[in-house]
PDB file of N, CA and C in Angstrom:
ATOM      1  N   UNK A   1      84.749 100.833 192.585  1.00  0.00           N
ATOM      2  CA  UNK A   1      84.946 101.845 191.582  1.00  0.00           C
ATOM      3  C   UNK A   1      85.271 101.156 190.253  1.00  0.00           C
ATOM      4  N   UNK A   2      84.922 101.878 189.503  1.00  0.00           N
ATOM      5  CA  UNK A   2      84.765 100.785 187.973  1.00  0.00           C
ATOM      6  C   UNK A   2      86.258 101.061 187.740  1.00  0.00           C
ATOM      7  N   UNK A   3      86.829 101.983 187.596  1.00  0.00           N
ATOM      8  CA  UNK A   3      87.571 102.398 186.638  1.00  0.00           C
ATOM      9  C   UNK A   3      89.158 101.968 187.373  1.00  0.00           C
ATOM     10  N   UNK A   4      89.129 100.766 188.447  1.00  0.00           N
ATOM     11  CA  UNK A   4      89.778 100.322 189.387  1.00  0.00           C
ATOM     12  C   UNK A   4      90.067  99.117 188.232  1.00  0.00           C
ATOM     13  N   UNK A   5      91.747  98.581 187.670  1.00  0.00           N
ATOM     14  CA  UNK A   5      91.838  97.678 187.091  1.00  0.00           C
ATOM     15  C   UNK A   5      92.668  97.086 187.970  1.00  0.00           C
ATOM     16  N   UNK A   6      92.551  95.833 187.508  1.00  0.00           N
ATOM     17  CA  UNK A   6      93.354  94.961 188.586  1.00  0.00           C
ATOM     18  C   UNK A   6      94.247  94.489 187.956  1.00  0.00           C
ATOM     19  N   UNK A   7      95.351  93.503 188.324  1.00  0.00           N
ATOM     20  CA  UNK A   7      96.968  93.234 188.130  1.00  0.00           C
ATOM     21  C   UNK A   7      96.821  92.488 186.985  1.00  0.00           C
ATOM     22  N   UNK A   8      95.783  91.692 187.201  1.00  0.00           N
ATOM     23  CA  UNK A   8      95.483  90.677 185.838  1.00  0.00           C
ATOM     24  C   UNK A   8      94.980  91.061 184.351  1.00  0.00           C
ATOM     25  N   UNK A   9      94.006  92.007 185.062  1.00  0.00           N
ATOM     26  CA  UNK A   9      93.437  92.173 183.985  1.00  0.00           C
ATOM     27  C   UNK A   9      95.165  93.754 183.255  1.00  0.00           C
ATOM     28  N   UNK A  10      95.518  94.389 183.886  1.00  0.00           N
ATOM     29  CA  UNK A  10      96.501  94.832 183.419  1.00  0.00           C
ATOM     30  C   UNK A  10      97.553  94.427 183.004  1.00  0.00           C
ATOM     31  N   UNK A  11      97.961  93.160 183.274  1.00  0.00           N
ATOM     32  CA  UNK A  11      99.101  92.249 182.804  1.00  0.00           C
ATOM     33  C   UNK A  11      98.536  91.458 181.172  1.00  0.00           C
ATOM     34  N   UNK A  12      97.426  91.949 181.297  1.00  0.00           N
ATOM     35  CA  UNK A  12      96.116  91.286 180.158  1.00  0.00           C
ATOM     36  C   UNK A  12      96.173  92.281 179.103  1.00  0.00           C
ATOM     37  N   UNK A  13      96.010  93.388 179.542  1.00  0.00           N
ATOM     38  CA  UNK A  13      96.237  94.418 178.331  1.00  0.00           C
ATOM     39  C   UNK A  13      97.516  94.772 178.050  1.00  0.00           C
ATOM     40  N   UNK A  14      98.655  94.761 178.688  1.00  0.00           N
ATOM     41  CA  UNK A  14      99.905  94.835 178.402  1.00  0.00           C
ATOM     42  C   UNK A  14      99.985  94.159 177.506  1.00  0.00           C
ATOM     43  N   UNK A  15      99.815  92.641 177.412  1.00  0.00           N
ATOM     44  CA  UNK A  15      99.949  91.285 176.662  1.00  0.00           C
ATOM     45  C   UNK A  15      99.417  91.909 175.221  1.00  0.00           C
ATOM     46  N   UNK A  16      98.635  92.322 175.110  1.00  0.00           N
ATOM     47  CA  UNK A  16      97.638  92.624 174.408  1.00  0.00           C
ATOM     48  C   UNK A  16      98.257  93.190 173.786  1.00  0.00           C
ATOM     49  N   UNK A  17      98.576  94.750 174.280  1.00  0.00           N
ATOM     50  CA  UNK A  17      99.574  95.834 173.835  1.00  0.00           C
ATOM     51  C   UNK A  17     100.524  95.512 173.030  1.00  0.00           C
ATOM     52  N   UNK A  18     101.680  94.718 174.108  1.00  0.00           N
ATOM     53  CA  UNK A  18     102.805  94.003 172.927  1.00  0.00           C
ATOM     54  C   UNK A  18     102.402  93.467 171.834  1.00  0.00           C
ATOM     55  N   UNK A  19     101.176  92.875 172.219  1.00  0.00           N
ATOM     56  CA  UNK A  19     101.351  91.588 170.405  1.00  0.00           C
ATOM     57  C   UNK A  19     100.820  92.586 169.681  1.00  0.00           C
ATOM     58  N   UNK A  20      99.932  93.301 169.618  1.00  0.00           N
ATOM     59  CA  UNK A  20      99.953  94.546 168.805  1.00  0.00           C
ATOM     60  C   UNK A  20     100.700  95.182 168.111  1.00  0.00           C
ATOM     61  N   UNK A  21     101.875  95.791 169.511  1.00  0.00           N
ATOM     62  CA  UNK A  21     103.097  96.665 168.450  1.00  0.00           C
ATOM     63  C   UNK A  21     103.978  95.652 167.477  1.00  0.00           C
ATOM     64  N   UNK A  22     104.081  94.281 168.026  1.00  0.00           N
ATOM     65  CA  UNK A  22     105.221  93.457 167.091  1.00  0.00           C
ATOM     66  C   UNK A  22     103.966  93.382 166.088  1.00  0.00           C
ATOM     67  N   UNK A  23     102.651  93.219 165.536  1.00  0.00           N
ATOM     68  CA  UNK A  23     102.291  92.885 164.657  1.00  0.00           C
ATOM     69  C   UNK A  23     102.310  94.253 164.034  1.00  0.00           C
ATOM     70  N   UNK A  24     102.190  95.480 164.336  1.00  0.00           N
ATOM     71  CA  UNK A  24     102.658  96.582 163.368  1.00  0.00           C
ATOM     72  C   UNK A  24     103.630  96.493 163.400  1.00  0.00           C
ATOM     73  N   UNK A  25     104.833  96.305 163.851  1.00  0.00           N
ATOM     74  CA  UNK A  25     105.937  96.294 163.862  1.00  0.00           C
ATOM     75  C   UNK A  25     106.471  95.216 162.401  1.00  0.00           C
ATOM     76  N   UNK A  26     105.612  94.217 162.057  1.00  0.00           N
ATOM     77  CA  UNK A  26     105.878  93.347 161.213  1.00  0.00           C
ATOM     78  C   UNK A  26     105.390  93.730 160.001  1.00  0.00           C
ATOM     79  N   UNK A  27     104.138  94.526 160.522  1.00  0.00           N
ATOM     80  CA  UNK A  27     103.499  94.736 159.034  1.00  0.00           C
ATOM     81  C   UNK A  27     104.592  96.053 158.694  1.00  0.00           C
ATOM     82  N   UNK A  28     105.353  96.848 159.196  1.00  0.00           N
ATOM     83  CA  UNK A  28     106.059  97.891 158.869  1.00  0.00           C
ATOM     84  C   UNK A  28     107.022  97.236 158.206  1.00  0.00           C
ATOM     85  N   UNK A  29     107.849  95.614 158.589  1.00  0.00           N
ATOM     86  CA  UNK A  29     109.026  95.319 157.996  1.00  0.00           C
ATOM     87  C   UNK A  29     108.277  94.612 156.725  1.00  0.00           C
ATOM     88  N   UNK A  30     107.187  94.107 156.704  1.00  0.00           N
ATOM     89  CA  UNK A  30     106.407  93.625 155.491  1.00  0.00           C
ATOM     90  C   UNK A  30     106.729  94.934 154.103  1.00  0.00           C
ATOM     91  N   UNK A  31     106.206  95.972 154.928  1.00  0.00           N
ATOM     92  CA  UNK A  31     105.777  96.965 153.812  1.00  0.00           C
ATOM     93  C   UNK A  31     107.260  97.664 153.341  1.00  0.00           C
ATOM     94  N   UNK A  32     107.960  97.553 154.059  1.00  0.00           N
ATOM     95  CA  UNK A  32     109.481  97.839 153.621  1.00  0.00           C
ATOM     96  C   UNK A  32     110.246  97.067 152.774  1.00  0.00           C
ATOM     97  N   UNK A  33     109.939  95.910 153.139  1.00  0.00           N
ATOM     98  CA  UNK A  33     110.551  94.677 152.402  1.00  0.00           C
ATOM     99  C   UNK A  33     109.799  95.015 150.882  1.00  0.00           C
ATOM    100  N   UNK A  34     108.503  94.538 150.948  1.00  0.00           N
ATOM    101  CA  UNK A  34     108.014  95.118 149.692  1.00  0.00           C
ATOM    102  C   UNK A  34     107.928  96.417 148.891  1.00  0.00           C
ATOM    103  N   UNK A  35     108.207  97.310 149.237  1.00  0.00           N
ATOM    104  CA  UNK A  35     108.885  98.834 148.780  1.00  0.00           C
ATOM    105  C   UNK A  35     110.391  98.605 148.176  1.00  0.00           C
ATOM    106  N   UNK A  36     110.539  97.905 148.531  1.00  0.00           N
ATOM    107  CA  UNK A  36     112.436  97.436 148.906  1.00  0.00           C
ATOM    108  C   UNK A  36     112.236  96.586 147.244  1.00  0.00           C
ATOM    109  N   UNK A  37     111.475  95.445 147.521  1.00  0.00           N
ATOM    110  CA  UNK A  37     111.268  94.826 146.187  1.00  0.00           C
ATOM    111  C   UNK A  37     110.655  95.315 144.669  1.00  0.00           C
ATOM    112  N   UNK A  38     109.527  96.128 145.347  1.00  0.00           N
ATOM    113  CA  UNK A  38     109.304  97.390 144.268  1.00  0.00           C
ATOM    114  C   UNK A  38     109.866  98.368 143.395  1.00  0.00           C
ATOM    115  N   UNK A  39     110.830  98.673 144.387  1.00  0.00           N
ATOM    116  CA  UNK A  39     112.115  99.606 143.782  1.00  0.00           C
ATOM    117  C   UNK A  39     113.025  98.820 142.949  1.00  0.00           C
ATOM    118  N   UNK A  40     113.479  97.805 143.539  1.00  0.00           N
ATOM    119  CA  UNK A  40     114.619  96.924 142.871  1.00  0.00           C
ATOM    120  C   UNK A  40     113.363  96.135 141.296  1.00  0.00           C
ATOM    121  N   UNK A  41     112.662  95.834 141.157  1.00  0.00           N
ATOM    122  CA  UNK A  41     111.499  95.048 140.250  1.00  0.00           C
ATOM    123  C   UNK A  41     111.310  95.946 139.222  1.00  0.00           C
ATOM    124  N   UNK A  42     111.112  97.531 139.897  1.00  0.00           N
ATOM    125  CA  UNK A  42     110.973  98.412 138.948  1.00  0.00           C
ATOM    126  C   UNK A  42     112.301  99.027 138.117  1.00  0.00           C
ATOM    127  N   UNK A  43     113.326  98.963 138.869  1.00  0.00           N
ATOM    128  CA  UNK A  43     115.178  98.927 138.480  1.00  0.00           C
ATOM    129  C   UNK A  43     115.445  98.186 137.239  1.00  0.00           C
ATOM    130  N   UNK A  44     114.544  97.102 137.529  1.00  0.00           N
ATOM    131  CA  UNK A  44     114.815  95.885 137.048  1.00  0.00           C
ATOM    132  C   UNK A  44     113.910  95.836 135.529  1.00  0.00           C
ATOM    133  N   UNK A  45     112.493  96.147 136.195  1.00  0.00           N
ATOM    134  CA  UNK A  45     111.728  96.083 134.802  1.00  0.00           C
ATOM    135  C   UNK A  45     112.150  97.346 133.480  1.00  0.00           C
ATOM    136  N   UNK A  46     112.879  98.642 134.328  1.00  0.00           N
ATOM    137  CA  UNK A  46     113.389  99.594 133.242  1.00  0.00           C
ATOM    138  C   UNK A  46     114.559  99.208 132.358  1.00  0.00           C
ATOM    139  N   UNK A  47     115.651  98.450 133.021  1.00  0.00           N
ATOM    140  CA  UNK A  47     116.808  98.126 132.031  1.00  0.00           C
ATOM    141  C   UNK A  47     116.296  96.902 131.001  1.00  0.00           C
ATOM    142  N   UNK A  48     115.501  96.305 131.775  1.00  0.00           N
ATOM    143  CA  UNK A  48     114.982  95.084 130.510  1.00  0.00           C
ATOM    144  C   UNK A  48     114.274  96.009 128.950  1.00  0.00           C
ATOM    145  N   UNK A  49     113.597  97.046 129.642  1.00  0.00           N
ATOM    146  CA  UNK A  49     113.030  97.953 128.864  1.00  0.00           C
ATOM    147  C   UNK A  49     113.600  98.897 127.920  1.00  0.00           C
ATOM    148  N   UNK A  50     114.351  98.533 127.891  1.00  0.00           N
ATOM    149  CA  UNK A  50     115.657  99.243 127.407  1.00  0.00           C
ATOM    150  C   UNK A  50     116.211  99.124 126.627  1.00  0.00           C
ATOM    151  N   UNK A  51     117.002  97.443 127.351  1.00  0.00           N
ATOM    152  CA  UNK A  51     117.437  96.457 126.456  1.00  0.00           C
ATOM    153  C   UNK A  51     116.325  95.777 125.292  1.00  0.00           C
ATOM    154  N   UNK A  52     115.373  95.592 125.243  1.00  0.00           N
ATOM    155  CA  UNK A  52     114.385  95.392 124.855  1.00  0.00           C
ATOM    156  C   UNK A  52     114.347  96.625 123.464  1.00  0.00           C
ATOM    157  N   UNK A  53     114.512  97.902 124.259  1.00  0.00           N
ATOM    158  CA  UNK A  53     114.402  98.681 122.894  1.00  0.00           C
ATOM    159  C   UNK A  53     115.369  98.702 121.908  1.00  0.00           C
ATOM    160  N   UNK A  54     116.452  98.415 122.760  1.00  0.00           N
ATOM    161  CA  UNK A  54     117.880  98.438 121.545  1.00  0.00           C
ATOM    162  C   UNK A  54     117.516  97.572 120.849  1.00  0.00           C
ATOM    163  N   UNK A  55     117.240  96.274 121.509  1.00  0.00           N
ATOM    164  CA  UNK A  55     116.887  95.075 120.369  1.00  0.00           C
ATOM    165  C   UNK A  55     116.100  95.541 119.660  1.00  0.00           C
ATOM    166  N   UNK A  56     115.021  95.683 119.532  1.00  0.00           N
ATOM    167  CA  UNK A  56     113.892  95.933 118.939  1.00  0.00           C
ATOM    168  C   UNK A  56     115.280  97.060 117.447  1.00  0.00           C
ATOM    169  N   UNK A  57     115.570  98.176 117.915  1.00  0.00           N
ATOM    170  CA  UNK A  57     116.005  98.827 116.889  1.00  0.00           C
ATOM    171  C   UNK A  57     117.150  97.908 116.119  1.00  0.00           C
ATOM    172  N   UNK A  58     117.761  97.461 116.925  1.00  0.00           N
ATOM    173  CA  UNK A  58     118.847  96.398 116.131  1.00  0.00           C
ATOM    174  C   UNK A  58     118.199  95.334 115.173  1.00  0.00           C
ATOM    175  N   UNK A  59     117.447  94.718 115.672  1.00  0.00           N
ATOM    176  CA  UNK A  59     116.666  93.991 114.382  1.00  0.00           C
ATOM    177  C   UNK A  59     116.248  94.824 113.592  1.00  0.00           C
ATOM    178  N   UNK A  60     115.173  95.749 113.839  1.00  0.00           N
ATOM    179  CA  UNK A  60     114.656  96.442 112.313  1.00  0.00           C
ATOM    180  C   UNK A  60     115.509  96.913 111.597  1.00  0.00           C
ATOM    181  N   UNK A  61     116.556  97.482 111.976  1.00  0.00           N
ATOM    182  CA  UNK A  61     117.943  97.831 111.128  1.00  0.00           C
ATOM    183  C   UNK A  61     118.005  96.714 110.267  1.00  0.00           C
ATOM    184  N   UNK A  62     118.688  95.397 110.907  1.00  0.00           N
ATOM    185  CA  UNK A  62     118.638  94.217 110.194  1.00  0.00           C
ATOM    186  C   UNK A  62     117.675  93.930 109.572  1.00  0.00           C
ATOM    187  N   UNK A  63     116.784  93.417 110.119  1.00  0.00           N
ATOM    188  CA  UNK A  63     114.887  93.504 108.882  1.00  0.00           C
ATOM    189  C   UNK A  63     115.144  94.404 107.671  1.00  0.00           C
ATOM    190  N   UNK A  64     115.134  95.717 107.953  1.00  0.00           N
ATOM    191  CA  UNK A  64     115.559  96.435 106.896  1.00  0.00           C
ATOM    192  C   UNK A  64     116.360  96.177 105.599  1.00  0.00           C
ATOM    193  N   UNK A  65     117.759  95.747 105.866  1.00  0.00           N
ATOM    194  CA  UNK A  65     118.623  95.547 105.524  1.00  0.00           C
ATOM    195  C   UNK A  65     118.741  94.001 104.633  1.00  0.00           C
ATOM    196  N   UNK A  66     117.739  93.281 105.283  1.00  0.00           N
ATOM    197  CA  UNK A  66     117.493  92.058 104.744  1.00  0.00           C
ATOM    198  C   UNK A  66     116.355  92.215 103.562  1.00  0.00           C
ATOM    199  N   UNK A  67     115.517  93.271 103.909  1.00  0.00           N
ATOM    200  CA  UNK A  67     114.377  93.438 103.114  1.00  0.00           C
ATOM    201  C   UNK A  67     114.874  94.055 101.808  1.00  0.00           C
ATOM    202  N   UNK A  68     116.280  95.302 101.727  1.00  0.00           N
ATOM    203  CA  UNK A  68     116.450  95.533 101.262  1.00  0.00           C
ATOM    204  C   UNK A  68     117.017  94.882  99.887  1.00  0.00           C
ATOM    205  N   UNK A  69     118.133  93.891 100.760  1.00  0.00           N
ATOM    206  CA  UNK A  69     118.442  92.428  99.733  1.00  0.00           C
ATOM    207  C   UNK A  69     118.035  92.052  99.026  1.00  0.00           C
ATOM    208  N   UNK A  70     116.477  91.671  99.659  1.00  0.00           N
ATOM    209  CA  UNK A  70     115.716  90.546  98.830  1.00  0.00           C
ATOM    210  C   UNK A  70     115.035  91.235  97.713  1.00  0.00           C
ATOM    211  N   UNK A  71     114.813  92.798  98.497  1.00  0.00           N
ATOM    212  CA  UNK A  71     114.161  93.561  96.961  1.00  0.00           C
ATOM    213  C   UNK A  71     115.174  93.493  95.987  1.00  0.00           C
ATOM    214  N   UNK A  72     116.101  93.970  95.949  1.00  0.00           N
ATOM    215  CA  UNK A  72     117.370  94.173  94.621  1.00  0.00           C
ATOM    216  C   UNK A  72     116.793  93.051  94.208  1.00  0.00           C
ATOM    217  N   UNK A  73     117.426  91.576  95.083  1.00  0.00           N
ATOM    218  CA  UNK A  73     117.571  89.899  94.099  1.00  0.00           C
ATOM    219  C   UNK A  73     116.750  89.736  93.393  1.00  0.00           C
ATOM    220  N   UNK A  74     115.068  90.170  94.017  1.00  0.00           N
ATOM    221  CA  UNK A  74     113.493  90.064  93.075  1.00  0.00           C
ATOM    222  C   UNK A  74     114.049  91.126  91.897  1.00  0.00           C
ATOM    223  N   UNK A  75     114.502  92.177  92.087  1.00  0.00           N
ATOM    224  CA  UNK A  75     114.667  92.675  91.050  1.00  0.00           C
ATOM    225  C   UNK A  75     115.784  92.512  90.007  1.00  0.00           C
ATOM    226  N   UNK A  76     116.256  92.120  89.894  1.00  0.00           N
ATOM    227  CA  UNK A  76     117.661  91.072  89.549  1.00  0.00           C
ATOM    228  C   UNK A  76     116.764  90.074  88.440  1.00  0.00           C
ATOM    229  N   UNK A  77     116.028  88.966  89.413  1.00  0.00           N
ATOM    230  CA  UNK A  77     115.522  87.843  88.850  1.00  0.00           C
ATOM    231  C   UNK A  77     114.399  88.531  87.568  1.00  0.00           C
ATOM    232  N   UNK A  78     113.741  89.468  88.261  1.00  0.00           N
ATOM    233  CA  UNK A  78     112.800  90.261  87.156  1.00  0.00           C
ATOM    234  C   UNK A  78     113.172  90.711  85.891  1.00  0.00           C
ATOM    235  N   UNK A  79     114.280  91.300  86.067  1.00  0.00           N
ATOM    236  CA  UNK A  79     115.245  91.324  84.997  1.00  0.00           C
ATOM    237  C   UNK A  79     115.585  90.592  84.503  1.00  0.00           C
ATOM    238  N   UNK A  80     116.199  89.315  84.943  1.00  0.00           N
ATOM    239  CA  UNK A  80     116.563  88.553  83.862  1.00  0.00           C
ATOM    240  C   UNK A  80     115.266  87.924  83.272  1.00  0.00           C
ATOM    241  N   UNK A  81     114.457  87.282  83.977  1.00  0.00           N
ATOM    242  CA  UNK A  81     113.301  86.537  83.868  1.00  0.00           C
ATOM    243  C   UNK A  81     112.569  87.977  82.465  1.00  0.00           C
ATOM    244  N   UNK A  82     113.024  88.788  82.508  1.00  0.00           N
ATOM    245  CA  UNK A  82     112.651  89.812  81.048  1.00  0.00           C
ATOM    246  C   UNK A  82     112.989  89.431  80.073  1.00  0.00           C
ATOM    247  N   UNK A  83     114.467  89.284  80.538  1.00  0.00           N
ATOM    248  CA  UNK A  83     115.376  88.964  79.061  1.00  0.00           C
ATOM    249  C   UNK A  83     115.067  87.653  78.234  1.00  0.00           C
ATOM    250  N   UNK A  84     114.543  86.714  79.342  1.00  0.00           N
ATOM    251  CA  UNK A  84     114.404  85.433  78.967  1.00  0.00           C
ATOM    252  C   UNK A  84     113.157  84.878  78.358  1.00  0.00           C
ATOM    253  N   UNK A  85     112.120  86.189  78.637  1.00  0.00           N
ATOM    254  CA  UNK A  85     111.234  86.252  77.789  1.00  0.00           C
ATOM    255  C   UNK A  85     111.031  86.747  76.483  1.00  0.00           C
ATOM    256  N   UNK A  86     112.217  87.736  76.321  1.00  0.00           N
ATOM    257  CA  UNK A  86     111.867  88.488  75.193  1.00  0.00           C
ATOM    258  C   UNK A  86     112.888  87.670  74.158  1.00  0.00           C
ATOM    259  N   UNK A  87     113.941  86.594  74.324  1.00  0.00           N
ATOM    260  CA  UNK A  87     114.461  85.848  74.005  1.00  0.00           C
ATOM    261  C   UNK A  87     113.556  84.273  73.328  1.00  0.00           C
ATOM    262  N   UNK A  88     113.279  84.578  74.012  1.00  0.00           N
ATOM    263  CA  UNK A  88     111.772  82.785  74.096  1.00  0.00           C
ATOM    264  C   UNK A  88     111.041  83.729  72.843  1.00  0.00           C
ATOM    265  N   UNK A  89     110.621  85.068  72.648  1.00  0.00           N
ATOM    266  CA  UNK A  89     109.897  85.702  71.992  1.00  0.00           C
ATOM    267  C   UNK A  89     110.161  85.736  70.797  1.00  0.00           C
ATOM    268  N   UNK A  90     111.372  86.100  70.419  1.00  0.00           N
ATOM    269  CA  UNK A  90     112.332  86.208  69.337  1.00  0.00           C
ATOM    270  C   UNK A  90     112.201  84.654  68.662  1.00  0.00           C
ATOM    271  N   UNK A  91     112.520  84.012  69.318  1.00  0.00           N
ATOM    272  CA  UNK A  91     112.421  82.795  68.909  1.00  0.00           C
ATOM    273  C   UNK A  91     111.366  82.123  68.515  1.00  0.00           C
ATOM    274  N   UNK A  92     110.116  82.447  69.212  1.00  0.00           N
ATOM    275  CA  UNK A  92     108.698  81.952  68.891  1.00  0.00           C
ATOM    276  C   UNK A  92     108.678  82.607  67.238  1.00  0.00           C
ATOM    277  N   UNK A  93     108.963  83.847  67.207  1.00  0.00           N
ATOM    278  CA  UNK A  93     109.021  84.435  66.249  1.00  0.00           C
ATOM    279  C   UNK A  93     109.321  83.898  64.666  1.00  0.00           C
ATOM    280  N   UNK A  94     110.976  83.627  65.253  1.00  0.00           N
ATOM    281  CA  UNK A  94     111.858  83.230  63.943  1.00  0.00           C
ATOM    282  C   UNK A  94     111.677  81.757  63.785  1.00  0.00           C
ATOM    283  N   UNK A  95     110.953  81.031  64.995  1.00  0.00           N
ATOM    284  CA  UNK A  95     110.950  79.431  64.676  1.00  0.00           C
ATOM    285  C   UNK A  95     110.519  79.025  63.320  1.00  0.00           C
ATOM    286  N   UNK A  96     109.411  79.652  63.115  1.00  0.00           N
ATOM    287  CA  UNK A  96     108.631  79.115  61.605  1.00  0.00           C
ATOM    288  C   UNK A  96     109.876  79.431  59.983  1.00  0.00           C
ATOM    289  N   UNK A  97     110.451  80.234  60.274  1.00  0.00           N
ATOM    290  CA  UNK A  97     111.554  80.703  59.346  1.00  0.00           C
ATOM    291  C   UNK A  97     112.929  80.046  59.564  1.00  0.00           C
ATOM    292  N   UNK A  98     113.244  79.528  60.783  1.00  0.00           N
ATOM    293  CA  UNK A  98     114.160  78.620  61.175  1.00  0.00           C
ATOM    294  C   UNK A  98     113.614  76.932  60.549  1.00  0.00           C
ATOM    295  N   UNK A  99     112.904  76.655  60.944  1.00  0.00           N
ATOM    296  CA  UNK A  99     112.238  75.577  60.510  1.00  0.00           C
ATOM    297  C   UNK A  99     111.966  75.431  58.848  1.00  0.00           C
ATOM    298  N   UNK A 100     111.350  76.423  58.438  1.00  0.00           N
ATOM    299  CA  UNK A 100     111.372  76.485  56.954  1.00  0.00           C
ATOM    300  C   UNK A 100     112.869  76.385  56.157  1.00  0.00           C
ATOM    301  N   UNK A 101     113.156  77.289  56.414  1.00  0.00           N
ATOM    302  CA  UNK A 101     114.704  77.016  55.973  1.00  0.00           C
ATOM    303  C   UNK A 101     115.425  76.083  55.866  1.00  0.00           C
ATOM    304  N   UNK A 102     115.708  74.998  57.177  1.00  0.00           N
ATOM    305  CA  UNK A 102     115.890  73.459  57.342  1.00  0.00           C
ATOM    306  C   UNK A 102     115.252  72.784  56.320  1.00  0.00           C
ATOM    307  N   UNK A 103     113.903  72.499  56.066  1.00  0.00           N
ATOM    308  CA  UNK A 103     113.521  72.127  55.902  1.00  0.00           C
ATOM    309  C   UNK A 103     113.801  72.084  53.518  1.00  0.00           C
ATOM    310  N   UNK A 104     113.868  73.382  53.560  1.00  0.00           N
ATOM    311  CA  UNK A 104     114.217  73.382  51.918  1.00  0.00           C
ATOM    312  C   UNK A 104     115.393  73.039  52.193  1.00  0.00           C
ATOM    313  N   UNK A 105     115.990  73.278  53.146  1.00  0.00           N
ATOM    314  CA  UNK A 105     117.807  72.747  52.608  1.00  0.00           C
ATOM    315  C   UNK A 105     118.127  71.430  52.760  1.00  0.00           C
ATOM    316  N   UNK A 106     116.486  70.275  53.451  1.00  0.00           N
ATOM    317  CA  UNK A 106     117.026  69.177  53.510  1.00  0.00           C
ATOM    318  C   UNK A 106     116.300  68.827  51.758  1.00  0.00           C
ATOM    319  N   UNK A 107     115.363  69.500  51.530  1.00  0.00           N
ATOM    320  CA  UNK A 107     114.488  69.423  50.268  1.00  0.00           C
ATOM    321  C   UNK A 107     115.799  69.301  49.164  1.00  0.00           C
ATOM    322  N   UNK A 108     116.636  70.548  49.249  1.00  0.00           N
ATOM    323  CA  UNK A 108     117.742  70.718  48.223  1.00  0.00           C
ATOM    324  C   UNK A 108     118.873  69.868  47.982  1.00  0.00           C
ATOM    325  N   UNK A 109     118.822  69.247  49.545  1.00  0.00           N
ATOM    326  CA  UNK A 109     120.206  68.048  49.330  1.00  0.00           C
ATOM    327  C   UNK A 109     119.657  66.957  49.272  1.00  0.00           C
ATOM    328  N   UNK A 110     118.147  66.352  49.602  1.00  0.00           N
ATOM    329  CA  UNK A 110     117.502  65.338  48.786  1.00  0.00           C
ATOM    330  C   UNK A 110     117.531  65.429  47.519  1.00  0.00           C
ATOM    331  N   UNK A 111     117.689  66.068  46.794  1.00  0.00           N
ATOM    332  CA  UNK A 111     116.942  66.580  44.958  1.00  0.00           C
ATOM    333  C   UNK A 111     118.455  66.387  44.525  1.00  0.00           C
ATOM    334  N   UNK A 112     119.491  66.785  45.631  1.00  0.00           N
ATOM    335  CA  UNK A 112     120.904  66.763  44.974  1.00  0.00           C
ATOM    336  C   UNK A 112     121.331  65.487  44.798  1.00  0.00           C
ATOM    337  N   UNK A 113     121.314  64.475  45.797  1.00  0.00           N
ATOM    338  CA  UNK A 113     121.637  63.227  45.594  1.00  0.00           C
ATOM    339  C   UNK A 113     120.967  62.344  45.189  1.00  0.00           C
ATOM    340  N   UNK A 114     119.803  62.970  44.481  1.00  0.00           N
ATOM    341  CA  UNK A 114     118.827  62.013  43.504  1.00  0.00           C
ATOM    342  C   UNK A 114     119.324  62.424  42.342  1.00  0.00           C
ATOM    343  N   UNK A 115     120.168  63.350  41.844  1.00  0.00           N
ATOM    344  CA  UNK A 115     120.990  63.870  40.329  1.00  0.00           C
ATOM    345  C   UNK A 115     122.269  62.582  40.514  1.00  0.00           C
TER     346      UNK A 115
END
């Protein structure tokens, strides 16, 4: 009769059987373990994400704040760098009349100490 198994060959599929369930049995603690790590990775990747954003806002505050600085100082320097032109200007101006002037009054105290 076919369907007659014998001791061996049933001690054969038992064998069989077991290494089966321990290898699902492993792939179940596999897939737990990694669920397990998933959860904690993803725990993990949100507070970095987080922290990450505070930073992010804490610098641009600062960025800001630095940017703001440097605009005033440019504008500061612009200002003066105005004054210092319109000064240089004045002067380009009056040089020829500054110069002239010197120049007869050294004319006048030559002519004086030739009397």
């Amino acid at each position: 009769m076919p369907s007659d198994v014998t001791r061996d060959e049933f001690q054969h599929l038992a064998t069989r059987t077991d290494i089966l369930e321990r290898e699902v049995e492993g792939e179940k603690m596999v897939t737990r373990h990694i669920l397990e790590q998933t959860r904690r990775n993803g725990d993990d990747l949100a507070t970095v994400k987080t922290q990450l954003s505070q930073l992010e806002t804490r610098l641009g505050a600062r960025i800001d704040g630095v940017e703001k600085r440097l605009d005033d100082r440019i504008d500061g320097v612009e200002t003066r760098l105005g004054r210092v032109e319109s000064k240089l200007d004045g002067l380009a101006r009056s040089l020829p009349e500054i110069v002239g002037e010197v120049v007869r009054e050294a004319f006048r105290e030559e002519r004086a100490r030739k009397r």
